[in-house]
C-alpha atoms as a PDB file:
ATOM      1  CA  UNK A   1      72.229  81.616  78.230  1.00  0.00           C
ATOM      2  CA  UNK A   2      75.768  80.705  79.052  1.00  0.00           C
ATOM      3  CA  UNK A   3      77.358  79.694  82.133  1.00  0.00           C
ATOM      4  CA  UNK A   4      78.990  83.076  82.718  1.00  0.00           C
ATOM      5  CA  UNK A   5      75.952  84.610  82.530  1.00  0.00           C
ATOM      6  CA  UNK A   6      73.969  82.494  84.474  1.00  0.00           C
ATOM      7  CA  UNK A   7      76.868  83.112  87.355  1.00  0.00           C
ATOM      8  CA  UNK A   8      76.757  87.073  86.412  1.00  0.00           C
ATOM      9  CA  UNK A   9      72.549  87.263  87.148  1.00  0.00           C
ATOM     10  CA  UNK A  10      73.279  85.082  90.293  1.00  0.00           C
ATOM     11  CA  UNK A  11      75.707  87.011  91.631  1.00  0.00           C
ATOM     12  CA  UNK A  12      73.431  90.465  90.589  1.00  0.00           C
ATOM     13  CA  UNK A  13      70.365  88.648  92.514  1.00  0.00           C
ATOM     14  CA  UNK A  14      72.003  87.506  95.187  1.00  0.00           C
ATOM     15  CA  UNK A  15      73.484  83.707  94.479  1.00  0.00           C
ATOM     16  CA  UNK A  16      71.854  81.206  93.658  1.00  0.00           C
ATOM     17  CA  UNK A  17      69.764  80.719  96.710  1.00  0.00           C
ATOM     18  CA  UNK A  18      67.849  83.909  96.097  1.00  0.00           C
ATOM     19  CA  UNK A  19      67.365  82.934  92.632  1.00  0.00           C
ATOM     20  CA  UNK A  20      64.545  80.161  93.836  1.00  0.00           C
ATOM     21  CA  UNK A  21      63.025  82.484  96.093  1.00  0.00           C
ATOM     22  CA  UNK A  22      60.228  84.924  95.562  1.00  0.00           C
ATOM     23  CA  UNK A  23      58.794  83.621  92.527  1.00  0.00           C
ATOM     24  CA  UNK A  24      61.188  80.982  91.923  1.00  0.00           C
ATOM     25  CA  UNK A  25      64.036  80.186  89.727  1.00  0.00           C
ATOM     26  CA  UNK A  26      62.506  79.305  86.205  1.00  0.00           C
ATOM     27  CA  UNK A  27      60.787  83.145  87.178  1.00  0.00           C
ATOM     28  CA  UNK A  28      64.335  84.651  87.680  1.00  0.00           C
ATOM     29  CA  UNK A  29      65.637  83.112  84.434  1.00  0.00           C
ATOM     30  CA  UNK A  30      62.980  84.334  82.201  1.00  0.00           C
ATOM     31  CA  UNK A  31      63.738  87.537  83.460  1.00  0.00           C
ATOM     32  CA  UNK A  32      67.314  87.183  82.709  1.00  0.00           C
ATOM     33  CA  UNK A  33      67.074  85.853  79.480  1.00  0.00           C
ATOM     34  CA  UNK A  34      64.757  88.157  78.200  1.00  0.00           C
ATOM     35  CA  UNK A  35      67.155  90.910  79.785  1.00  0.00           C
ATOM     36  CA  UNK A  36      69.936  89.704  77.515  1.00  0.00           C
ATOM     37  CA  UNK A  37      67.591  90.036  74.157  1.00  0.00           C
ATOM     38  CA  UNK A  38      67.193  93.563  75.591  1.00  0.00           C
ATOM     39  CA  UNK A  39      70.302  94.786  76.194  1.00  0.00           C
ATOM     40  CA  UNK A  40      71.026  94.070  72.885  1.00  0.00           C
ATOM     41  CA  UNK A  41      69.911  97.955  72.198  1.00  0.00           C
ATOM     42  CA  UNK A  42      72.783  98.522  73.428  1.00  0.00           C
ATOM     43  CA  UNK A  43      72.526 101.348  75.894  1.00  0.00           C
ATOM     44  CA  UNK A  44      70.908 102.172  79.456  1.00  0.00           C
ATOM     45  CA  UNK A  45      68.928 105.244  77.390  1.00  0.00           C
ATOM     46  CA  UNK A  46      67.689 102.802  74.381  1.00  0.00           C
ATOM     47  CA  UNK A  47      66.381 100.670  76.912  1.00  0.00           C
ATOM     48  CA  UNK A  48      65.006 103.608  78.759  1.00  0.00           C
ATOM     49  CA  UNK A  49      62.736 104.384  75.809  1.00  0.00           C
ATOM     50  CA  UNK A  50      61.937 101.054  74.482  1.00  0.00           C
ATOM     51  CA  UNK A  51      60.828 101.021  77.932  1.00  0.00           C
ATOM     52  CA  UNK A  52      58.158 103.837  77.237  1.00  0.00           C
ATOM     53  CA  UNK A  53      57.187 102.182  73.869  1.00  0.00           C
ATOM     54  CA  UNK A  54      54.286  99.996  73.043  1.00  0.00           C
ATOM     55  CA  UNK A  55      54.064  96.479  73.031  1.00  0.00           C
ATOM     56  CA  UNK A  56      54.164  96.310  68.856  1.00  0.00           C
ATOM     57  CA  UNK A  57      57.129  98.666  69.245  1.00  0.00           C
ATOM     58  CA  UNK A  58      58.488  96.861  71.224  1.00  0.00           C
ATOM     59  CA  UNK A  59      58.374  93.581  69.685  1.00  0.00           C
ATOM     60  CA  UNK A  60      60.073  95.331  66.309  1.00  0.00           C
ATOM     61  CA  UNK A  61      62.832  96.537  68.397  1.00  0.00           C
ATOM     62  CA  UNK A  62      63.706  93.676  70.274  1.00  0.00           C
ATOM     63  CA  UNK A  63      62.669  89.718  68.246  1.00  0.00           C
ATOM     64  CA  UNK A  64      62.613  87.248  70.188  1.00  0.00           C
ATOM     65  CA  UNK A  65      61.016  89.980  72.637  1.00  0.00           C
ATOM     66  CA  UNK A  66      58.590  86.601  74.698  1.00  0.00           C
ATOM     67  CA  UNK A  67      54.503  87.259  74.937  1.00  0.00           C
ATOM     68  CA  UNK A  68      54.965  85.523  78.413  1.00  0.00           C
ATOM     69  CA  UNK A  69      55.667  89.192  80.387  1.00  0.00           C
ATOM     70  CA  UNK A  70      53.719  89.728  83.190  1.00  0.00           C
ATOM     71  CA  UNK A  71      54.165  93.900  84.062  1.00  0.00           C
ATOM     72  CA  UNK A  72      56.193  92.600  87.071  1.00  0.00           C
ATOM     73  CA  UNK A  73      58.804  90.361  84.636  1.00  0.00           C
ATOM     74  CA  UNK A  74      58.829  92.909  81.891  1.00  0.00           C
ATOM     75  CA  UNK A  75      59.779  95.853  84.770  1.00  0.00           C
ATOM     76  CA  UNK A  76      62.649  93.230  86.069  1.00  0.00           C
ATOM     77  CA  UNK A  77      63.696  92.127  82.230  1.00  0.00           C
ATOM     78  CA  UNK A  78      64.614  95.801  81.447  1.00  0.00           C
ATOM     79  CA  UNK A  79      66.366  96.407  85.157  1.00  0.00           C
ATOM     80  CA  UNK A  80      68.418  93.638  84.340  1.00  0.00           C
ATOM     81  CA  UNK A  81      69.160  94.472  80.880  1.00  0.00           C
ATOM     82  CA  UNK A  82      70.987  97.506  81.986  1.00  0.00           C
ATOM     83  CA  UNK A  83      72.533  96.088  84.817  1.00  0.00           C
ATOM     84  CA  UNK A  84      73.602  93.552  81.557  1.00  0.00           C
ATOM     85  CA  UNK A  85      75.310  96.677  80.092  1.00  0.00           C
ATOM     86  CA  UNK A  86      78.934  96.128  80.834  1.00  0.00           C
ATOM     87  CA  UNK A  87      79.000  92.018  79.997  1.00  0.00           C
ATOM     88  CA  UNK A  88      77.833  92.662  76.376  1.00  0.00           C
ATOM     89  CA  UNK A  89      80.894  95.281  76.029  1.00  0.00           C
ATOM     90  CA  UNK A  90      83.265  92.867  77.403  1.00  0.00           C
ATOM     91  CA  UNK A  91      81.800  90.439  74.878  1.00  0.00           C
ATOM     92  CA  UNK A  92      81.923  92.278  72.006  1.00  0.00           C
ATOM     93  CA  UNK A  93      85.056  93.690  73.016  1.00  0.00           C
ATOM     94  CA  UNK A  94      86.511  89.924  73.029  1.00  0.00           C
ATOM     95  CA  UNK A  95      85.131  89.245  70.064  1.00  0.00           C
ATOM     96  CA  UNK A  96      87.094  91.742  68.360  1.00  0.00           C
ATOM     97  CA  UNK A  97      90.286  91.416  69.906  1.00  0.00           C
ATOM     98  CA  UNK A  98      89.629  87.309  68.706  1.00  0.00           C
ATOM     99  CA  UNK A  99      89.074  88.812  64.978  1.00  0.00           C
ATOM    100  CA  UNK A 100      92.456  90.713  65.552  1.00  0.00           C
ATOM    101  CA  UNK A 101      94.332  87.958  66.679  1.00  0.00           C
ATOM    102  CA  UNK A 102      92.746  85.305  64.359  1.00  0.00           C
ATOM    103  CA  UNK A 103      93.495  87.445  60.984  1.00  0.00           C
END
C-alpha cells in the first residue's frame, strides 16, 4: 500500500486516530488492503456481485483475495473497495497521461 493510500483510508476512517480504535490498526489495514485487491473489478456493481458470490468464486475473481476474512473484515474490505473507486481512476488515468507524455 502506498503512502497516498494509506492517507486516503485515514482520511475515509476518520485520521489516523480512529484507525487504532475499534479493532485496532493492523485490523483497519487488512481491511484496506484487501479493499484495494477488490476494487480492482473495477466498478461499485462488480463488487456488488462478487459480493453475492462464493468464497471459490471469489477467490478466482479477485488473487491475492486473503483466507484471513472474518464476515466483519470481508463486509468492511468490499465497503472500502468502492469507496476506493475514484483513486484507481485517477491512477490509471495518470498512468496513461505518463504513457502519452513518455512516447
Amino acid at each position: 500500500m502506498t503512502n497516498e493510500d494509506k492517507q486516503f483510508f485515514e482520511e475515509l476512517l476518520g485520521g489516523l486516530e480512529n484507525m487504532s480504535k475499534g479493532f485496532g490498526y493492523k485490523y483497519n489495514i487488512f481491511c484496506c488492503e484487501q479493499a484495494i485487491l477488490i476494487s480492482e473489478l473495477g466498478s461499485k456493481e462488480k463488487i456488488v456481485e462478487f459480493n453475492k458470490e462464493d468464497w471459490n468464486k471469489q477467490k478466482e475473481m479477485v488473487p491475492g483475495l486473503s483466507d484471513e476474512h472474518s464476515g466483519n473484515t470481508f463486509e468492511m474490505a468490499c465497503r472500502l473497495a468502492i469507496s476506493y473507486l475514484p483513486q484507481v481512476k485517477a491512477v490509471r488515468r495518470d498512468e496513461k497521461i505518463n504513457k502519452i507524455l513518455n512516447k
